[in-house]
C-alpha atoms as a PDB file:
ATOM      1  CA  UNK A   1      -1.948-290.388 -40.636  1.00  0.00           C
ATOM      2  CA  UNK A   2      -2.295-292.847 -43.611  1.00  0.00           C
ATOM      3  CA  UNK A   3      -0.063-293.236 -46.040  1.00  0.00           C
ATOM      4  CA  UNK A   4      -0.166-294.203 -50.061  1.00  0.00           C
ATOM      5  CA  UNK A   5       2.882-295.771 -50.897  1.00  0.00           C
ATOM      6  CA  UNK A   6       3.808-294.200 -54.284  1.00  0.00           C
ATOM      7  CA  UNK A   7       4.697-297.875 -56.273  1.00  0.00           C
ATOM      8  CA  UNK A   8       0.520-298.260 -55.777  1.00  0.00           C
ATOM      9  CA  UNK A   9      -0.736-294.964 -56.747  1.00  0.00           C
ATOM     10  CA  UNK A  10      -1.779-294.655 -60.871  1.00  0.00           C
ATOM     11  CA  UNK A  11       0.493-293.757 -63.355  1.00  0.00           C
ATOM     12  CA  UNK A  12      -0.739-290.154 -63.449  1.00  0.00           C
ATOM     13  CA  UNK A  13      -0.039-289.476 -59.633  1.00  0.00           C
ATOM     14  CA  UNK A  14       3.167-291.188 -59.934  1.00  0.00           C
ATOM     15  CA  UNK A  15       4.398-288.888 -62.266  1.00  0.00           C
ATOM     16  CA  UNK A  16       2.970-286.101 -60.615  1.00  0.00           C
ATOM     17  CA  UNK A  17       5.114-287.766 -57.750  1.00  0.00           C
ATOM     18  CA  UNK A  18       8.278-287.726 -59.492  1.00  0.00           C
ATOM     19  CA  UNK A  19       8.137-283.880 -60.255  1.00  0.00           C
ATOM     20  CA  UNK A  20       7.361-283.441 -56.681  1.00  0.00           C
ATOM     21  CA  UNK A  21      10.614-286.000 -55.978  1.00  0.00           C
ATOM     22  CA  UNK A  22      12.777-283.603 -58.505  1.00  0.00           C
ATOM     23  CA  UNK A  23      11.692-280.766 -56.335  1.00  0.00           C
ATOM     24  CA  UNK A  24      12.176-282.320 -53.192  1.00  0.00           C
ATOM     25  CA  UNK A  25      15.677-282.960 -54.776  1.00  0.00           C
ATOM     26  CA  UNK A  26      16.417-279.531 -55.739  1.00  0.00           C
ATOM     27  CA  UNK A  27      15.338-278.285 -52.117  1.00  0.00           C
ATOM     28  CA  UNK A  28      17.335-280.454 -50.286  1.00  0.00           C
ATOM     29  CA  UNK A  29      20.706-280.237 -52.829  1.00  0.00           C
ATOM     30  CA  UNK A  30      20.243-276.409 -52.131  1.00  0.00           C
ATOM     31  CA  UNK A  31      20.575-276.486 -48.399  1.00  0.00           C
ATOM     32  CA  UNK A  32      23.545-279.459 -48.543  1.00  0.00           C
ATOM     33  CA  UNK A  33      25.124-276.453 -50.634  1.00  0.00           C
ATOM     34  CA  UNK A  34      24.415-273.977 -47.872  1.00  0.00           C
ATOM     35  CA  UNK A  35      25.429-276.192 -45.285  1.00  0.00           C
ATOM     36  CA  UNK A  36      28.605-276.682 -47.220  1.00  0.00           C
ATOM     37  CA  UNK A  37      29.760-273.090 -47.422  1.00  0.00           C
ATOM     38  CA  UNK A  38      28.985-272.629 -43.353  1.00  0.00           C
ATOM     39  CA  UNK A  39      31.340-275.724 -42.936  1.00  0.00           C
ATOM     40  CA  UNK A  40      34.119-274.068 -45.261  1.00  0.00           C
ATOM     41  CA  UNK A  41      34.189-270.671 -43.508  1.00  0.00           C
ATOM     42  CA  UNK A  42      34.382-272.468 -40.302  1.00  0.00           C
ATOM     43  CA  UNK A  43      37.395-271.170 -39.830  1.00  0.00           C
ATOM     44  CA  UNK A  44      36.835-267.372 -40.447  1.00  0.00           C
ATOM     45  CA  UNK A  45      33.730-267.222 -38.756  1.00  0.00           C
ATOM     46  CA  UNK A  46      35.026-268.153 -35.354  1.00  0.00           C
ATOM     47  CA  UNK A  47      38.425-265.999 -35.777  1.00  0.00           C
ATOM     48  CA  UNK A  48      38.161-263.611 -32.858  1.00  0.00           C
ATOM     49  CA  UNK A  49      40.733-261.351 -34.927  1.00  0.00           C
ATOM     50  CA  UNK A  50      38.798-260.818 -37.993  1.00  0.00           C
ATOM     51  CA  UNK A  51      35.596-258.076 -38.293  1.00  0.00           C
ATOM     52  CA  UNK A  52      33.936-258.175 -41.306  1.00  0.00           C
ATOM     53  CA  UNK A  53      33.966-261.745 -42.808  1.00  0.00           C
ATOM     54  CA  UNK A  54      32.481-260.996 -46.220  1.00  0.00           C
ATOM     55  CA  UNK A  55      29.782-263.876 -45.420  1.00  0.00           C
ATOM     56  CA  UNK A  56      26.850-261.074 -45.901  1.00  0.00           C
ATOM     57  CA  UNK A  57      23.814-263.064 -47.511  1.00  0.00           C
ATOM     58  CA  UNK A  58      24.849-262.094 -51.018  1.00  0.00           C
ATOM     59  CA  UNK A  59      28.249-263.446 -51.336  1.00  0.00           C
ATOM     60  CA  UNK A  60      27.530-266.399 -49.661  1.00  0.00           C
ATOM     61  CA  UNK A  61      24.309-267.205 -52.086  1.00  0.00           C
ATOM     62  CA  UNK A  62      26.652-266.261 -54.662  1.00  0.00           C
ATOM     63  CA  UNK A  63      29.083-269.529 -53.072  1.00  0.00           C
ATOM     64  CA  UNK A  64      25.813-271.718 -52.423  1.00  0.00           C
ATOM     65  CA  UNK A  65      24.415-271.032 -56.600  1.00  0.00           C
ATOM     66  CA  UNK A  66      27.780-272.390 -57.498  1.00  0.00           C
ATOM     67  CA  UNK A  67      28.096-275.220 -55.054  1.00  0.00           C
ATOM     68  CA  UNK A  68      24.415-276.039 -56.498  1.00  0.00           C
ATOM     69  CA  UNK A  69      25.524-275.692 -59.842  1.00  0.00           C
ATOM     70  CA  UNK A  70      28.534-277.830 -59.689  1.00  0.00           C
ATOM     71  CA  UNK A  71      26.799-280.877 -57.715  1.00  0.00           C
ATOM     72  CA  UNK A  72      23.299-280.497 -60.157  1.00  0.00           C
ATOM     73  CA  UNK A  73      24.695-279.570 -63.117  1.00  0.00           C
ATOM     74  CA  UNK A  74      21.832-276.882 -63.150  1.00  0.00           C
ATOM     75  CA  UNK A  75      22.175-273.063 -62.553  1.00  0.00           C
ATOM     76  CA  UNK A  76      19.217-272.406 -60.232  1.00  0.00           C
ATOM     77  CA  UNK A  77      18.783-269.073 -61.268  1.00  0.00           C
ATOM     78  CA  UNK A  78      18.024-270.312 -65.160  1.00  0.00           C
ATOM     79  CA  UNK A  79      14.790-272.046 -63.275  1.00  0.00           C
ATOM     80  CA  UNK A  80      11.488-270.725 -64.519  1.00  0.00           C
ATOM     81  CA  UNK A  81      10.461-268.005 -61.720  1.00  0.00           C
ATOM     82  CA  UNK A  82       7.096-268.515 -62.693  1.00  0.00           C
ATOM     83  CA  UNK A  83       7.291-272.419 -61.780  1.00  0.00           C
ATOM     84  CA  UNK A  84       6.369-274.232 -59.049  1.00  0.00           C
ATOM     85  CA  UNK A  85      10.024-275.217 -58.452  1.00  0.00           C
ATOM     86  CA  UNK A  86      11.500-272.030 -60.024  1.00  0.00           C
ATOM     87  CA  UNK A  87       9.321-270.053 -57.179  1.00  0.00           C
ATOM     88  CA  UNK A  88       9.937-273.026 -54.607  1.00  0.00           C
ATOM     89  CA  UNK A  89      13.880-272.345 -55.302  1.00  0.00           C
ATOM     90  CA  UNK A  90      13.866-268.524 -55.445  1.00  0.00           C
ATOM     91  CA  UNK A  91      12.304-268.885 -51.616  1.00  0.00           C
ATOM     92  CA  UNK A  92      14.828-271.174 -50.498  1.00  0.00           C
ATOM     93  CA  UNK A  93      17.637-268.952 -52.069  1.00  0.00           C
ATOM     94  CA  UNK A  94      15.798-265.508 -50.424  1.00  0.00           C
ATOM     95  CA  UNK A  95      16.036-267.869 -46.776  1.00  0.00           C
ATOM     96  CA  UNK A  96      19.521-268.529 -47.177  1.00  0.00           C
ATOM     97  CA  UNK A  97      20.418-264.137 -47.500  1.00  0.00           C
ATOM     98  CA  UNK A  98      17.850-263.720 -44.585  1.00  0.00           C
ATOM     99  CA  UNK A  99      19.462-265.667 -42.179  1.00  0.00           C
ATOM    100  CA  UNK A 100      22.993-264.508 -43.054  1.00  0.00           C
ATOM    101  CA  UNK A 101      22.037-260.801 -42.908  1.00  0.00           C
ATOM    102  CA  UNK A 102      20.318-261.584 -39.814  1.00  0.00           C
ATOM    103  CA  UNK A 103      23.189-263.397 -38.032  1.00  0.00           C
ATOM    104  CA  UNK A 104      26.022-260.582 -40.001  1.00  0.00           C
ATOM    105  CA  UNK A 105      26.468-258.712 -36.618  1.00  0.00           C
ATOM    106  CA  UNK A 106      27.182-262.319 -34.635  1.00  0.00           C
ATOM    107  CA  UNK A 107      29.311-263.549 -37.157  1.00  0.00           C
ATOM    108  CA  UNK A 108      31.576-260.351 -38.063  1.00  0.00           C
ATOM    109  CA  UNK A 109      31.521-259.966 -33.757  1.00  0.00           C
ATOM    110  CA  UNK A 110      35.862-258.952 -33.050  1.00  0.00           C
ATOM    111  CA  UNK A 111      37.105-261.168 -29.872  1.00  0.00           C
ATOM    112  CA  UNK A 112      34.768-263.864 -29.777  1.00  0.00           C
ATOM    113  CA  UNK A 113      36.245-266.883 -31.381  1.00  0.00           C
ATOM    114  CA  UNK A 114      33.307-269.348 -31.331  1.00  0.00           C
ATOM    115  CA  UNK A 115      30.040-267.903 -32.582  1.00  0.00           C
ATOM    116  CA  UNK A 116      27.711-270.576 -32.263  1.00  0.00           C
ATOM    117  CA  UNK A 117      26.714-270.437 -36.099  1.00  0.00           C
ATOM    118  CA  UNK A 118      27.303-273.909 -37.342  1.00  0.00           C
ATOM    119  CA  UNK A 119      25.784-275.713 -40.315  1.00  0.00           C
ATOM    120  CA  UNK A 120      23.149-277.560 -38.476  1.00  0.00           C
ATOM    121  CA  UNK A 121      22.138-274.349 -37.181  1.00  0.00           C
ATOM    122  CA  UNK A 122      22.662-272.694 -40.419  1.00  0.00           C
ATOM    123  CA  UNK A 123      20.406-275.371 -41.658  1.00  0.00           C
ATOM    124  CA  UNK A 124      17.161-274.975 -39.545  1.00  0.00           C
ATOM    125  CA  UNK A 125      17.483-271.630 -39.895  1.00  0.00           C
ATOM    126  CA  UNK A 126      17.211-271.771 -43.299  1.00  0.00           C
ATOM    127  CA  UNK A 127      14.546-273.984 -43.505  1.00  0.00           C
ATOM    128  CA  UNK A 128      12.222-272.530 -40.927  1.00  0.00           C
ATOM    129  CA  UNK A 129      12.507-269.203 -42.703  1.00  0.00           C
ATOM    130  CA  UNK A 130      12.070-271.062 -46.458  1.00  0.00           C
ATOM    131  CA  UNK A 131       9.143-272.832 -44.608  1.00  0.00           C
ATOM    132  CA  UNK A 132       7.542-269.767 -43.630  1.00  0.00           C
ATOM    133  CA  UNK A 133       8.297-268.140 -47.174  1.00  0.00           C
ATOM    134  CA  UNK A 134       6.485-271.072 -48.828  1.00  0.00           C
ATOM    135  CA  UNK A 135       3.865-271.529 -46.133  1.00  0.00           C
ATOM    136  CA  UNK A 136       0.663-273.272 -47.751  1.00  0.00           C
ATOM    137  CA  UNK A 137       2.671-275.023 -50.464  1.00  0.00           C
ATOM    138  CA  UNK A 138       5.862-276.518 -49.302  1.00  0.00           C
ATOM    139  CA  UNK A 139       7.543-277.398 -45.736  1.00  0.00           C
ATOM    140  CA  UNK A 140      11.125-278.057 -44.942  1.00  0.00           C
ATOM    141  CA  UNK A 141      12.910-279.213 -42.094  1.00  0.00           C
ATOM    142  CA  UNK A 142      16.176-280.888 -40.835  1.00  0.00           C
ATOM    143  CA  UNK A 143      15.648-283.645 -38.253  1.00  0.00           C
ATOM    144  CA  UNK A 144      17.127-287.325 -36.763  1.00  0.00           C
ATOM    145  CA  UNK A 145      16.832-290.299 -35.125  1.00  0.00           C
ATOM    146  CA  UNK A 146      15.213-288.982 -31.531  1.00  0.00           C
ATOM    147  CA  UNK A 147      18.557-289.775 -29.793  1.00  0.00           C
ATOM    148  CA  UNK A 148      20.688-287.699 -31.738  1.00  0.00           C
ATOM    149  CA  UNK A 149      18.425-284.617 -32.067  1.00  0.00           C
ATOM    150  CA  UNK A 150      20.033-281.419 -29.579  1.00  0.00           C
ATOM    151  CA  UNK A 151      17.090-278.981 -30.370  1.00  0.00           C
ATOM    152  CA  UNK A 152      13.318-280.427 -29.665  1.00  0.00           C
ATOM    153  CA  UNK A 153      12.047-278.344 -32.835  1.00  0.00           C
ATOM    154  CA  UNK A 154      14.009-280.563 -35.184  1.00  0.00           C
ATOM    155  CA  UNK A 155      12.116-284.209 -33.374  1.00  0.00           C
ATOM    156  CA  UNK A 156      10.611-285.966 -35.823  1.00  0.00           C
ATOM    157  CA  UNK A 157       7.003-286.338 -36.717  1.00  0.00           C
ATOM    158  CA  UNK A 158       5.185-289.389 -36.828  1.00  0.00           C
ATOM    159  CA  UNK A 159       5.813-290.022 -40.288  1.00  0.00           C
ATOM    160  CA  UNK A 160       9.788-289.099 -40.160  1.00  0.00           C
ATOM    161  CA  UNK A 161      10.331-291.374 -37.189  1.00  0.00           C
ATOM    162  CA  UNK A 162       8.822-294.108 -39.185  1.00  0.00           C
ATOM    163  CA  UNK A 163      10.954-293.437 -41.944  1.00  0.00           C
ATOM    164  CA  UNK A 164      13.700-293.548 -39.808  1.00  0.00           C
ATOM    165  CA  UNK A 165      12.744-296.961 -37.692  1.00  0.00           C
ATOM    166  CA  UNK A 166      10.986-298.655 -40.267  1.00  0.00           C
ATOM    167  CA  UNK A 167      13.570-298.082 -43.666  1.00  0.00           C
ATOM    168  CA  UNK A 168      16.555-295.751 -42.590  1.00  0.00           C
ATOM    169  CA  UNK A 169      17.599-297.707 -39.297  1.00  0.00           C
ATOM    170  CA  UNK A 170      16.896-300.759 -41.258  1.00  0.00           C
ATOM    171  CA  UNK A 171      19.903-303.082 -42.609  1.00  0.00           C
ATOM    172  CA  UNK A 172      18.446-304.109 -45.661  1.00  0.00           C
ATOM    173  CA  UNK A 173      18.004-300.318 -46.967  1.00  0.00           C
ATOM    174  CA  UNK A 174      20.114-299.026 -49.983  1.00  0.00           C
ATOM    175  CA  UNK A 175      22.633-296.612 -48.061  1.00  0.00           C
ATOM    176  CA  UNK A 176      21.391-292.787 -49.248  1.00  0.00           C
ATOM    177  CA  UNK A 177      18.324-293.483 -51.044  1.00  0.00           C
ATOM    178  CA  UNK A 178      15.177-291.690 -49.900  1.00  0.00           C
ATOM    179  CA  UNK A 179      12.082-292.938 -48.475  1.00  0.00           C
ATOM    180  CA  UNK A 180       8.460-291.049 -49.847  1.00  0.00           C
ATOM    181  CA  UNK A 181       4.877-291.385 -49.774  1.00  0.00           C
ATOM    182  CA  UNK A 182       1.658-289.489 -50.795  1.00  0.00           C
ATOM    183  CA  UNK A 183      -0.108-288.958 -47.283  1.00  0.00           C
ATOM    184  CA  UNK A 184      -3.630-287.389 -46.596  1.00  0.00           C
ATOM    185  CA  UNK A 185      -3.422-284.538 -44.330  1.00  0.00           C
ATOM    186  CA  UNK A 186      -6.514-283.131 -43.079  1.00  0.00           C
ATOM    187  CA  UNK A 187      -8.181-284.434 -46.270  1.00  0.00           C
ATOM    188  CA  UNK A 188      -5.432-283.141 -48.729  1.00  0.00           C
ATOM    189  CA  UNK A 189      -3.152-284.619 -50.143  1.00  0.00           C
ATOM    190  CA  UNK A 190       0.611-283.709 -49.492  1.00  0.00           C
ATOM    191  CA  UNK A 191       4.140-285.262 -50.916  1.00  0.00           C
ATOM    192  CA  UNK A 192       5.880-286.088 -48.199  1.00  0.00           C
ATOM    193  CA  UNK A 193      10.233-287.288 -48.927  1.00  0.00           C
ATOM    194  CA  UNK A 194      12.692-287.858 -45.982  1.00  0.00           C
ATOM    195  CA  UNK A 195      16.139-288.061 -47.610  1.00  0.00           C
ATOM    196  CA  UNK A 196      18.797-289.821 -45.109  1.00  0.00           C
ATOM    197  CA  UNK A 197      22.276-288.121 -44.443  1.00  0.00           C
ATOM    198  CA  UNK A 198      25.179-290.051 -42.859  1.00  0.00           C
ATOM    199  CA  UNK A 199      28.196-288.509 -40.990  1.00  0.00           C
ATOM    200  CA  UNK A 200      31.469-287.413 -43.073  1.00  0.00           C
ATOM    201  CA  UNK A 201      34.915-286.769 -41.248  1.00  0.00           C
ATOM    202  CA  UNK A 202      34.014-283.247 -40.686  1.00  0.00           C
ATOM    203  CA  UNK A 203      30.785-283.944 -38.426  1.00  0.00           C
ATOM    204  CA  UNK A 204      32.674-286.344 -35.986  1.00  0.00           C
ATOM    205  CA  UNK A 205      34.707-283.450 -34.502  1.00  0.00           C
ATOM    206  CA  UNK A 206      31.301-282.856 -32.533  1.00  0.00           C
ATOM    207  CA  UNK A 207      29.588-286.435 -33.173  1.00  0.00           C
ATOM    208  CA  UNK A 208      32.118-288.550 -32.826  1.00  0.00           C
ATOM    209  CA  UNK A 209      34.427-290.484 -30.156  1.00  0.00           C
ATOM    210  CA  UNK A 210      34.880-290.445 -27.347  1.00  0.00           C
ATOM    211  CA  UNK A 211      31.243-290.794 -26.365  1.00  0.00           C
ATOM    212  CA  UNK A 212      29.959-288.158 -23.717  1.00  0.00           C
ATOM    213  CA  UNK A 213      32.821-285.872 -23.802  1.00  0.00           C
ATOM    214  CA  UNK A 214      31.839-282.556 -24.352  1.00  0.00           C
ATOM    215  CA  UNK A 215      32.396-280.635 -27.951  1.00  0.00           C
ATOM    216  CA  UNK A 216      32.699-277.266 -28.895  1.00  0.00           C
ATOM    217  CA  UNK A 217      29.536-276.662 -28.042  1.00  0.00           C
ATOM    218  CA  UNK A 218      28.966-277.795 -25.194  1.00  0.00           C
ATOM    219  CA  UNK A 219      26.615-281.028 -26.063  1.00  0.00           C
ATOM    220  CA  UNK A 220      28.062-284.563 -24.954  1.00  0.00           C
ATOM    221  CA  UNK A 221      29.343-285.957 -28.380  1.00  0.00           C
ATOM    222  CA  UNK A 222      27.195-289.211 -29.265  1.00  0.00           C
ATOM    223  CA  UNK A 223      30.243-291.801 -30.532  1.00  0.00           C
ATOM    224  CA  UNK A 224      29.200-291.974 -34.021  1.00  0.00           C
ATOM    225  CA  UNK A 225      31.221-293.258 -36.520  1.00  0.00           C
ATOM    226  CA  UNK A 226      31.868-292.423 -40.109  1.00  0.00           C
ATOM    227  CA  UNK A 227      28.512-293.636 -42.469  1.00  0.00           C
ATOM    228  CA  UNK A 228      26.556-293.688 -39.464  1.00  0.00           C
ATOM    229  CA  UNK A 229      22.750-291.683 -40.024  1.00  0.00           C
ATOM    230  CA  UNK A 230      23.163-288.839 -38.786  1.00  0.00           C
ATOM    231  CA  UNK A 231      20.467-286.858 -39.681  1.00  0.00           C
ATOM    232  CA  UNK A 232      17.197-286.495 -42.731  1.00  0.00           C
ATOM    233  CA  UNK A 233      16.260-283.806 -44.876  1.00  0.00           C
ATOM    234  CA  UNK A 234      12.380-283.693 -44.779  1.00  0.00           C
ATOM    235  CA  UNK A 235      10.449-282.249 -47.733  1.00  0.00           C
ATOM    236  CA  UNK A 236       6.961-281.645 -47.742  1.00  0.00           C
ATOM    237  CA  UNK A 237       4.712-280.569 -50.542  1.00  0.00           C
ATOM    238  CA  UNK A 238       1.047-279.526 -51.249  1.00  0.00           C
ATOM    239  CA  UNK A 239      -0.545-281.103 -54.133  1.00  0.00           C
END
């Protein structure tokens, strides 16, 4: 697969690139909102005591537009619906109340303390059903370096691997900042932007030391340490 870096491409297509970029960035802040709320009801998902958790797909978009709002500085919902990002949004938004109302009878489950539903699973949930949603225009997806990925469907492609070997892994690359390209795929062309996450405190309880013990559930933790990559936010985009 080749690959057009974007500092060569005209100025046109690089500003058509930037308002795929601003998407991309839109996408991704909406699912580190989602992810967010998952890791904040931690707690009351996996409490064997409590039935109803009041984490039906409304109330927690309702959390997530607010979480968006506060790290954007945009309310989501003021988006044009008839926009590319305004739809693009409203599909991502629609994903996240499908998979809670899908997983509501799990969750709200009495006498079962650990549930399974985390925020990495939470997140490829999310983006497999946006994904399908916004099949034909845009693609999302949650993966890693191949060593730290638990669940084959989130490898990485070609093109994310090299984005993780080749800039990501590399020590000269600006912590956080995103690595994109215009690529040809089967003679179109398609935005592609892998955005690179690094563990917080929160994600070493199953990531962290001691390496190979078990965590809670049930993978061998990996010994990462705080800043580490940990994972990438993939964005894809027709053009």
């Amino acid at each position: 697969m080749g690959a057009v870096l974007l500092l060569a491409l005209s100025p046109t297509a690089r500003s058509a690139a930037g308002d795929d970029r601003d998407i991309a960035n839109s996408l991704a802040a909406m699912l580190r909102a989602g992810r967010a709320v998952i890791s904040n009801s931690a707690a009351r998902i996996n409490d064997p005591a409590v039935g109803d958790k009041g984490l039906d797909g409304k109330s927690v978009l309702a959390q997530v537009v607010a979480l968006y709002r506060e790290a954007t500085g945009v309310d989501p919902l003021s988006s044009d619906p008839n926009s590319r990002e305004g739809r693009l949004l409203r599909d991502e938004m629609d994903a996240i109340v499908e998979v809670m109302d899908a997983n509501a009878a799990s969750i709200n489950a009495k006498g079962i303390g650990f549930k399974g539903f985390i925020p990495a699973v939470f997140s490829r949930l999310v983006s497999e059903a946006f994904s399908h949603r916004a099949a034909g225009v845009a693609e999302m997806k949650v993966t890693a370096p191949p060593n730290l990925v638990r669940n084959r469907r989130a490898m990485p492609d070609p093109w994310e691997a090299a984005a993780i070997a080749n800039h990501f892994m590399a020590k000269d690359w600006p912590k956080g900042q995103p690595f994109s390209a215009v690529v040809d795929q089967g003679g179109r062309q398609v935005f592609r932007i892998a955005e690179p996450e690094y563990y917080v405190q929160s994600c070493l309880s199953c990531h962290g030391a001691p390496s190979g013990a078990l965590d809670m559930t049930g993978y061998p933790k990996e010994g990462a340490e705080l800043g580490d990559l940990g994972g990438v936010i993939s964005v894809k985009l027709a053009r």
